[in-house]
N, C-alpha and C. Protein backbone atom coordinates (compact mmCIF):
# COMPACT_ATOMS: atom_id res chain seq x y z
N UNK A 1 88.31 46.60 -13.79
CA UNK A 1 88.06 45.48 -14.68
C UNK A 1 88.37 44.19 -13.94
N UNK A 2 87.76 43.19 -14.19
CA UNK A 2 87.66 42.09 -13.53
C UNK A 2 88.94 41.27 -14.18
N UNK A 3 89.82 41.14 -13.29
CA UNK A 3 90.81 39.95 -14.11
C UNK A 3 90.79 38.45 -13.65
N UNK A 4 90.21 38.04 -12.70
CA UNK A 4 90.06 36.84 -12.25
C UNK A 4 88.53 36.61 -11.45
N UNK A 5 88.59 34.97 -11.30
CA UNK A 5 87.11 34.81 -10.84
C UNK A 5 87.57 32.84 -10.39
N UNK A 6 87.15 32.80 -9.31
CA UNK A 6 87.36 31.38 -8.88
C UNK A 6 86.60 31.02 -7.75
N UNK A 7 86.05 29.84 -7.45
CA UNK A 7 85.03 29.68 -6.60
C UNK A 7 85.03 28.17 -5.92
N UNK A 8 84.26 28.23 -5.04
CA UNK A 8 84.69 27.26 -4.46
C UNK A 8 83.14 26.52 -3.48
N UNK A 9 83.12 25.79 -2.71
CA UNK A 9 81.56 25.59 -2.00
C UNK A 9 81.42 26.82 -0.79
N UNK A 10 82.56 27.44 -0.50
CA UNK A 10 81.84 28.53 0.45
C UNK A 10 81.64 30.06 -0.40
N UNK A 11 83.04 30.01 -0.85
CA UNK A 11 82.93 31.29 -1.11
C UNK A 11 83.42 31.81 -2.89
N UNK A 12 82.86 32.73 -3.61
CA UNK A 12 83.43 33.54 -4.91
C UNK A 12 84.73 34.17 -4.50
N UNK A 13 85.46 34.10 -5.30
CA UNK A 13 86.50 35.22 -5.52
C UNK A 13 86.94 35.73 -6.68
N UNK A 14 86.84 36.78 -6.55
CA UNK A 14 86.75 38.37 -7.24
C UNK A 14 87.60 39.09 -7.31
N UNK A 15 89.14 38.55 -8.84
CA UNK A 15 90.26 39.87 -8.37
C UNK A 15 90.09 40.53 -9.61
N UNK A 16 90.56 41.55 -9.04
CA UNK A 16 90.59 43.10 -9.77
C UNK A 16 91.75 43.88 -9.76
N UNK A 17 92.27 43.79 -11.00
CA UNK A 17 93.37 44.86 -10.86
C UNK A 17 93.31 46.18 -10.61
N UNK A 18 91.92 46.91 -9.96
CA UNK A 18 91.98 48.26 -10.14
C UNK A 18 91.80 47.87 -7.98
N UNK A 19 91.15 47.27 -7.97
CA UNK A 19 90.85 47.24 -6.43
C UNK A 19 91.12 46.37 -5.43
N UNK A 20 91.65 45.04 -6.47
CA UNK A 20 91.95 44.21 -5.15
C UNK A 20 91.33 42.61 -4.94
N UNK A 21 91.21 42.30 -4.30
CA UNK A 21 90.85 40.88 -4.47
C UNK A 21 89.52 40.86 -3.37
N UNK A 22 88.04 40.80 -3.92
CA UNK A 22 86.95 40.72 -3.55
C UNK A 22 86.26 38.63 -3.41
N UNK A 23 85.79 39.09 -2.11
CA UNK A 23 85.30 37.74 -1.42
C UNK A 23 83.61 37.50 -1.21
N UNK A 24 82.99 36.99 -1.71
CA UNK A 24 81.66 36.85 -2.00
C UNK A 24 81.01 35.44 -1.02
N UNK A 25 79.83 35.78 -0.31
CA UNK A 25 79.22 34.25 0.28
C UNK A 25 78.83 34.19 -1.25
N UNK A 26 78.72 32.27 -0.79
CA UNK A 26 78.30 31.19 -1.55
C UNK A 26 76.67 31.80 -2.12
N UNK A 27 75.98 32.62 -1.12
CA UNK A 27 74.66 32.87 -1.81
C UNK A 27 74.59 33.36 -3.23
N UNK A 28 75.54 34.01 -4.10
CA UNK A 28 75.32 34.33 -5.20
C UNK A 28 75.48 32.78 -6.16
N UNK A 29 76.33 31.92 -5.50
CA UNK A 29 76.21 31.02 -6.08
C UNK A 29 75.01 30.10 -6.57
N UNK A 30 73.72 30.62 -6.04
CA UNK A 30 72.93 29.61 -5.82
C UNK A 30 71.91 29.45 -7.51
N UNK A 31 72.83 30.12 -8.38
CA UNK A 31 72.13 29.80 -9.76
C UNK A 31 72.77 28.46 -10.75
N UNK A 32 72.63 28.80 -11.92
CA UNK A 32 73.13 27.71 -12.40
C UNK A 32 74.28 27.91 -13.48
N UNK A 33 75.38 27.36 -13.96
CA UNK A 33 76.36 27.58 -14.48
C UNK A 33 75.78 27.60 -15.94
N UNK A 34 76.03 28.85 -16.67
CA UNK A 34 75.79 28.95 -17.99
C UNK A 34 74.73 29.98 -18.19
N UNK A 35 73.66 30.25 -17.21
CA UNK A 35 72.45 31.31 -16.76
C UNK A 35 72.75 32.35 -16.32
N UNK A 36 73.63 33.07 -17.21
CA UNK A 36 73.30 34.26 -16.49
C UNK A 36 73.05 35.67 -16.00
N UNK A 37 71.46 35.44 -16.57
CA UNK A 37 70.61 36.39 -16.34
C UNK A 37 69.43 35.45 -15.30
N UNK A 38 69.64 34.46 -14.98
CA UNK A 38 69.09 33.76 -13.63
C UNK A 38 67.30 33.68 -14.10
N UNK A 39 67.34 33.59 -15.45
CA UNK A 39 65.69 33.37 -16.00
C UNK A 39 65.73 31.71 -16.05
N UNK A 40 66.28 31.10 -15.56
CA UNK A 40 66.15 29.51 -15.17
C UNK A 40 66.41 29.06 -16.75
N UNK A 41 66.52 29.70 -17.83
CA UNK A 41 67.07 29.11 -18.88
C UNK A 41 68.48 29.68 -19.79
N UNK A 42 69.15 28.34 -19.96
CA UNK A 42 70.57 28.52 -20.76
C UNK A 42 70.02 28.76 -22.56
N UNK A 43 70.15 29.85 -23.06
CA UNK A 43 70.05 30.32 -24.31
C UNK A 43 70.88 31.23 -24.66
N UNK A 44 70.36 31.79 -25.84
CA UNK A 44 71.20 32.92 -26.63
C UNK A 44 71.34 33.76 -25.96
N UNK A 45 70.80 34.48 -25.37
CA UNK A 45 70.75 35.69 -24.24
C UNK A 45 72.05 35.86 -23.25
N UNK A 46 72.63 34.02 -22.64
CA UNK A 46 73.18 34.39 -21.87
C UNK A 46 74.74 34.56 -23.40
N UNK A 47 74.80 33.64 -23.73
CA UNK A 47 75.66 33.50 -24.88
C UNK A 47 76.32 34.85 -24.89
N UNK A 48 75.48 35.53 -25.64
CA UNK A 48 75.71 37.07 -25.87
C UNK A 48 76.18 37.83 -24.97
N UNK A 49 75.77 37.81 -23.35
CA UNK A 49 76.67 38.17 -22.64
C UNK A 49 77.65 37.89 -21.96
N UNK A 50 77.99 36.90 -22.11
CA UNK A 50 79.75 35.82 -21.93
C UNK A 50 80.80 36.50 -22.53
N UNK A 51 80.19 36.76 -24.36
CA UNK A 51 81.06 37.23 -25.43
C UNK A 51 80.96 38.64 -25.04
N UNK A 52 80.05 39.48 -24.65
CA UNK A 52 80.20 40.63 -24.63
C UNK A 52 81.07 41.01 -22.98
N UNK A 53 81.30 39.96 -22.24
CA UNK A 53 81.93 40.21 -20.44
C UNK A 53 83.31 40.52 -21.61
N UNK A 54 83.80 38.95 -22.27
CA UNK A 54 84.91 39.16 -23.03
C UNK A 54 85.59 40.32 -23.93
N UNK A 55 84.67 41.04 -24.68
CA UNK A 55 84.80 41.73 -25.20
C UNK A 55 84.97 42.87 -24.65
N UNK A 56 84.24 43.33 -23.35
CA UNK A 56 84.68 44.36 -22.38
C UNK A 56 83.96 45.00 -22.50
N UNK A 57 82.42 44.65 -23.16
CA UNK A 57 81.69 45.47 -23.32
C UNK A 57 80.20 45.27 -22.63
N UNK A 58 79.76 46.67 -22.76
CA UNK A 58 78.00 46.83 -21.75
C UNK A 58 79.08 46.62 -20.52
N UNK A 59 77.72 46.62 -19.37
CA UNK A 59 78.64 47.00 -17.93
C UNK A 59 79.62 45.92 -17.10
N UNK A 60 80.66 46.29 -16.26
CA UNK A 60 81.27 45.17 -15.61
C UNK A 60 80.11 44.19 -14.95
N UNK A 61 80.64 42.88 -15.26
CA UNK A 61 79.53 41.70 -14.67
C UNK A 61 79.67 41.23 -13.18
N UNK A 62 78.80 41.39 -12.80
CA UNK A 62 78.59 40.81 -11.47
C UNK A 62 79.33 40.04 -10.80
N UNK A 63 79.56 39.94 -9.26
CA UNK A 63 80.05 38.64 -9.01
C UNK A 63 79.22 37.26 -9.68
N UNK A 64 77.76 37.27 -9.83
CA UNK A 64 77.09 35.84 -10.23
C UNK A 64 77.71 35.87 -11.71
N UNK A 65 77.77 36.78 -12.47
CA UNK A 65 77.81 36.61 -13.75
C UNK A 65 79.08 35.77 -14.22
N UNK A 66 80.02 36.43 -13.20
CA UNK A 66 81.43 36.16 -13.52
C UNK A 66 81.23 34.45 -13.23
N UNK A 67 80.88 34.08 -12.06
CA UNK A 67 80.81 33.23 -11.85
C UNK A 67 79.85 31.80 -13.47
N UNK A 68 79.06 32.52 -13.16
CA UNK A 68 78.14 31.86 -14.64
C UNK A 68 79.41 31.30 -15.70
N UNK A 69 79.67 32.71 -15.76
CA UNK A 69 80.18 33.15 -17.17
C UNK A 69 81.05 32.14 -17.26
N UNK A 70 81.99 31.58 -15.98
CA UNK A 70 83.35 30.60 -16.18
C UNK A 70 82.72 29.20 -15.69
N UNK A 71 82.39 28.98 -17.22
CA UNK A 71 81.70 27.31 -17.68
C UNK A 71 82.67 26.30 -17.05
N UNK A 72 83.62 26.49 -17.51
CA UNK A 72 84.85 25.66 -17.05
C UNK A 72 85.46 25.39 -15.38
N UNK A 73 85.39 26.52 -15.06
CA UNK A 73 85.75 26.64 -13.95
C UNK A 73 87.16 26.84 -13.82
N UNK A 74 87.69 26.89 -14.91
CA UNK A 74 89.40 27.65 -14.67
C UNK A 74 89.81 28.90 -14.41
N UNK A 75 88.95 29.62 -14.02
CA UNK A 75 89.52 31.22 -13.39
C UNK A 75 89.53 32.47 -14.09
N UNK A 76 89.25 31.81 -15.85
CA UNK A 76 88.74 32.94 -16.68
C UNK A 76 87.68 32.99 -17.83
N UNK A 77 87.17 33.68 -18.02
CA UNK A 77 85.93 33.68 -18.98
C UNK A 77 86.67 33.49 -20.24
N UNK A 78 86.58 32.97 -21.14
CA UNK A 78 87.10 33.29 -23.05
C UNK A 78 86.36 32.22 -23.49
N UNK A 79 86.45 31.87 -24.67
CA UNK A 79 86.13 31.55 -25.78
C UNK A 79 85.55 30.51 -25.71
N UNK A 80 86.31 29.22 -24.64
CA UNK A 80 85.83 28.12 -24.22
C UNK A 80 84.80 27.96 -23.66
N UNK A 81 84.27 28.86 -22.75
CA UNK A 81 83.39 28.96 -22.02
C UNK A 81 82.27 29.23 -22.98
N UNK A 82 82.30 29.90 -23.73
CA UNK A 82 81.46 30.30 -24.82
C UNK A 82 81.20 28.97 -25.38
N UNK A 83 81.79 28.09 -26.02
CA UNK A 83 81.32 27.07 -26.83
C UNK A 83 80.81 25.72 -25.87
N UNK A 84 81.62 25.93 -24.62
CA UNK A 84 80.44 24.76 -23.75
C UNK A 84 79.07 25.26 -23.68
N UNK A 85 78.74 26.65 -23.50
CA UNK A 85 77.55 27.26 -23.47
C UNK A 85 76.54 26.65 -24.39
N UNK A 86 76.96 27.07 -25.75
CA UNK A 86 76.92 26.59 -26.93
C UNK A 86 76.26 25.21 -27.09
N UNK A 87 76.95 24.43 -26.42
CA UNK A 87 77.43 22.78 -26.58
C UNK A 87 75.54 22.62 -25.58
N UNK A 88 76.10 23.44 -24.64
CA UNK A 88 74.67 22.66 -23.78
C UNK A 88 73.18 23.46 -24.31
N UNK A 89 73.55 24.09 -24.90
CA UNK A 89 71.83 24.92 -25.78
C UNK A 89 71.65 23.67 -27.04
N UNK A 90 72.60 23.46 -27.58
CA UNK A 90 72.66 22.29 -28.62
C UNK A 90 72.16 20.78 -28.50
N UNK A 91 72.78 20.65 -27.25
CA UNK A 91 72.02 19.22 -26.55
C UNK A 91 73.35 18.40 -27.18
């Protein structure tokens, strides 16, 4: 299970309490924060899977996802992240 996620201009990072702390090039970065299923649009779709990374449910998310997923950029996916999502489908 993914317990952390933090990023930076070179590189993702990816810790895991089952395995360890995983290091990603910047190439997964190259989508957009809030997208992510990488269909070039922020909607309900991704929404649903933010709440469902949170919830622990459907499969562990990607390094991009994780990345997506933390709107904020503070190191973990929850609730907040969800309502900036929110905030920018809303206008």
């Amino acid at each position: 299970m993914c317990s952390g996620v933090a990023a930076d201009e070179n590189y993702i990072y990816v810790a895991s309490d089952v395995f360890g702390l995983y290091i990603y090039q910047n190439d997964l970065l190259t989508g957009v924060k809030g997208d992510l299923d990488r269909d070039g649009a922020i909607d309900v779709t991704d929404v649903i899977r933010v709440i469902n990374i949170i919830l622990g449910l459907g499969p562990e998310p990607t390094a991009y996802e994780s990345w997506a997923a933390d709107y904020d950029n503070d190191g973990s996916i929850n609730v907040i992240d969800v309502v900036l999502i929110v905030n920018v489908i809303l206008g």
